[in-house]
C-alpha atoms as a PDB file:
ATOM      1  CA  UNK A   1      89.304  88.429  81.900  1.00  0.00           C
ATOM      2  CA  UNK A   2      86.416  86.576  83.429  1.00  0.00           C
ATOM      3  CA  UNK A   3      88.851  86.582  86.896  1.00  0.00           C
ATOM      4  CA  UNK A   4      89.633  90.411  86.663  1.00  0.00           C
ATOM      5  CA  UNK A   5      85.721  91.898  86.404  1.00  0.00           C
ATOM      6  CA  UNK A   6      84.932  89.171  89.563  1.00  0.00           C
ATOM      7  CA  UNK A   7      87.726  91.018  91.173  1.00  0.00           C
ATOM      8  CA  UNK A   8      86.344  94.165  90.275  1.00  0.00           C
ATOM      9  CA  UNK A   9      83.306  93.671  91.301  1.00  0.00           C
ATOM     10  CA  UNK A  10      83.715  92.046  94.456  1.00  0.00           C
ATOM     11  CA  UNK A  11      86.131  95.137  95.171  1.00  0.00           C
ATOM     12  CA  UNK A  12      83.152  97.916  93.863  1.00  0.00           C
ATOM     13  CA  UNK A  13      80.950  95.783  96.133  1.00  0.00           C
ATOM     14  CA  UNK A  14      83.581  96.396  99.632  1.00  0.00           C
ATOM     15  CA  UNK A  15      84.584  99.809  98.474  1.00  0.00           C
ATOM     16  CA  UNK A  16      80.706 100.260  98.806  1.00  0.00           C
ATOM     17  CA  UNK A  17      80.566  99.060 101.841  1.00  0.00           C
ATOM     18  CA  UNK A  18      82.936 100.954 103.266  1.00  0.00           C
ATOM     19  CA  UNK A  19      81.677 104.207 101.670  1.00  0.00           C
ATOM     20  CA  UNK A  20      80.373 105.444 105.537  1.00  0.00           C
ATOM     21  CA  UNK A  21      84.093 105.094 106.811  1.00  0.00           C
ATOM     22  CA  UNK A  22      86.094 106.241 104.063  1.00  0.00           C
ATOM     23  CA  UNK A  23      83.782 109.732 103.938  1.00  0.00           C
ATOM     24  CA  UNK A  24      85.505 110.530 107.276  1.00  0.00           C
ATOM     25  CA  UNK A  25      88.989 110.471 106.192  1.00  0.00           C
ATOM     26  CA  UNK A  26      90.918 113.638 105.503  1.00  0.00           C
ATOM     27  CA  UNK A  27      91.209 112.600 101.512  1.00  0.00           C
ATOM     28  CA  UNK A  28      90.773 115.910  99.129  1.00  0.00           C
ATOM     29  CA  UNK A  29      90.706 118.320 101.832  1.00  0.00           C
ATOM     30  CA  UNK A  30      95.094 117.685 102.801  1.00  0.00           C
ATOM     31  CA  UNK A  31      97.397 120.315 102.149  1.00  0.00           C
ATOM     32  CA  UNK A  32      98.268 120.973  98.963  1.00  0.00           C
ATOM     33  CA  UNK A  33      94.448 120.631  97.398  1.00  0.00           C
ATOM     34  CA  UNK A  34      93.934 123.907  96.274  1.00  0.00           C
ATOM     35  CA  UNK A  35      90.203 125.662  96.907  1.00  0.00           C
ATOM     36  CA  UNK A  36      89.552 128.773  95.582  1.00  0.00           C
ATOM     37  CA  UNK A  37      85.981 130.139  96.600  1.00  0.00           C
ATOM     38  CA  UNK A  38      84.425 133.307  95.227  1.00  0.00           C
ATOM     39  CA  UNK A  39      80.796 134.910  94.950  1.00  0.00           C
ATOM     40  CA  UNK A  40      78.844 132.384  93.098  1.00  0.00           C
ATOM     41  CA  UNK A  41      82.384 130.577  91.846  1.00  0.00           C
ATOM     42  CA  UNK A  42      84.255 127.759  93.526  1.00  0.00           C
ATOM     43  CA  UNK A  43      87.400 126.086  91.998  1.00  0.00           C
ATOM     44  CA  UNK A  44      88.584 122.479  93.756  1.00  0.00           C
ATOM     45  CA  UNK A  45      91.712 120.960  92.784  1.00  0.00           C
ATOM     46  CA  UNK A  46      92.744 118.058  94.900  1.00  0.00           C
ATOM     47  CA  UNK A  47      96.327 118.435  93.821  1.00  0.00           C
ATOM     48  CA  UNK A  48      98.179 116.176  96.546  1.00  0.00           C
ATOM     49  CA  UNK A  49      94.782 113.554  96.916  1.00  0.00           C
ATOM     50  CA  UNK A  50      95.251 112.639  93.583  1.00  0.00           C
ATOM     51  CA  UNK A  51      99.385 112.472  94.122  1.00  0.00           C
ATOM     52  CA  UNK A  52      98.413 110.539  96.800  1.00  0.00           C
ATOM     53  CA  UNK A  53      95.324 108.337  95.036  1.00  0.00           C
ATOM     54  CA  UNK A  54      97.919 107.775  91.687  1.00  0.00           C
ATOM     55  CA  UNK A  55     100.536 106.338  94.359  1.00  0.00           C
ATOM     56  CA  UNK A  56      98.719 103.772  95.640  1.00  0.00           C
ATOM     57  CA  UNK A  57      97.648 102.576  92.450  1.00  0.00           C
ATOM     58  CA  UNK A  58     101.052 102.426  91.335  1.00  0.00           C
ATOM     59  CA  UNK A  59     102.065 100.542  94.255  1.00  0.00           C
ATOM     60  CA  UNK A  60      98.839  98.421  94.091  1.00  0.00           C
ATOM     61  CA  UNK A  61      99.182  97.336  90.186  1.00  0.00           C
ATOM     62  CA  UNK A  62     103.137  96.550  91.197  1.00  0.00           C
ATOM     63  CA  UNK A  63     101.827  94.406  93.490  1.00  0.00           C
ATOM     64  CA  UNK A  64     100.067  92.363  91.347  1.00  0.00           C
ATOM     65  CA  UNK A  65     102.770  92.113  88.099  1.00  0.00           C
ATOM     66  CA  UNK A  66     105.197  91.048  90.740  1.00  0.00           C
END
């Protein structure tokens, strides 16, 4: 256990890092995220970001049982 939360922070700490980068990349606004904007209203559902953010950490935690 003592491992994993090192791991997770040491991951936290270069995800944080990073943070300028990443903000650049196309995630939630691909096709597929749905934005509906009205008067005083606006609806965001990043439908194919988080398709895309649940395959990675599928492939990512198969990784690691492997």
């Amino acid at each position: 256990m003592q491992r994993f939360l090192f791991g997770l922070a040491i991951a936290a700490l270069l995800l944080g890092l990073a943070w300028p980068w990443l903000g650049k990349l196309p995630i939630g606004r691909l096709p597929g995220d749905i934005v509906v904007e009205r008067e005083n209203f606006r609806f965001y559902l990043p439908l194919t970001s988080m398709l895309l953010a649940s395959l990675l950490i599928s492939v990512i935690l198969w990784l690691f049982r492997r």
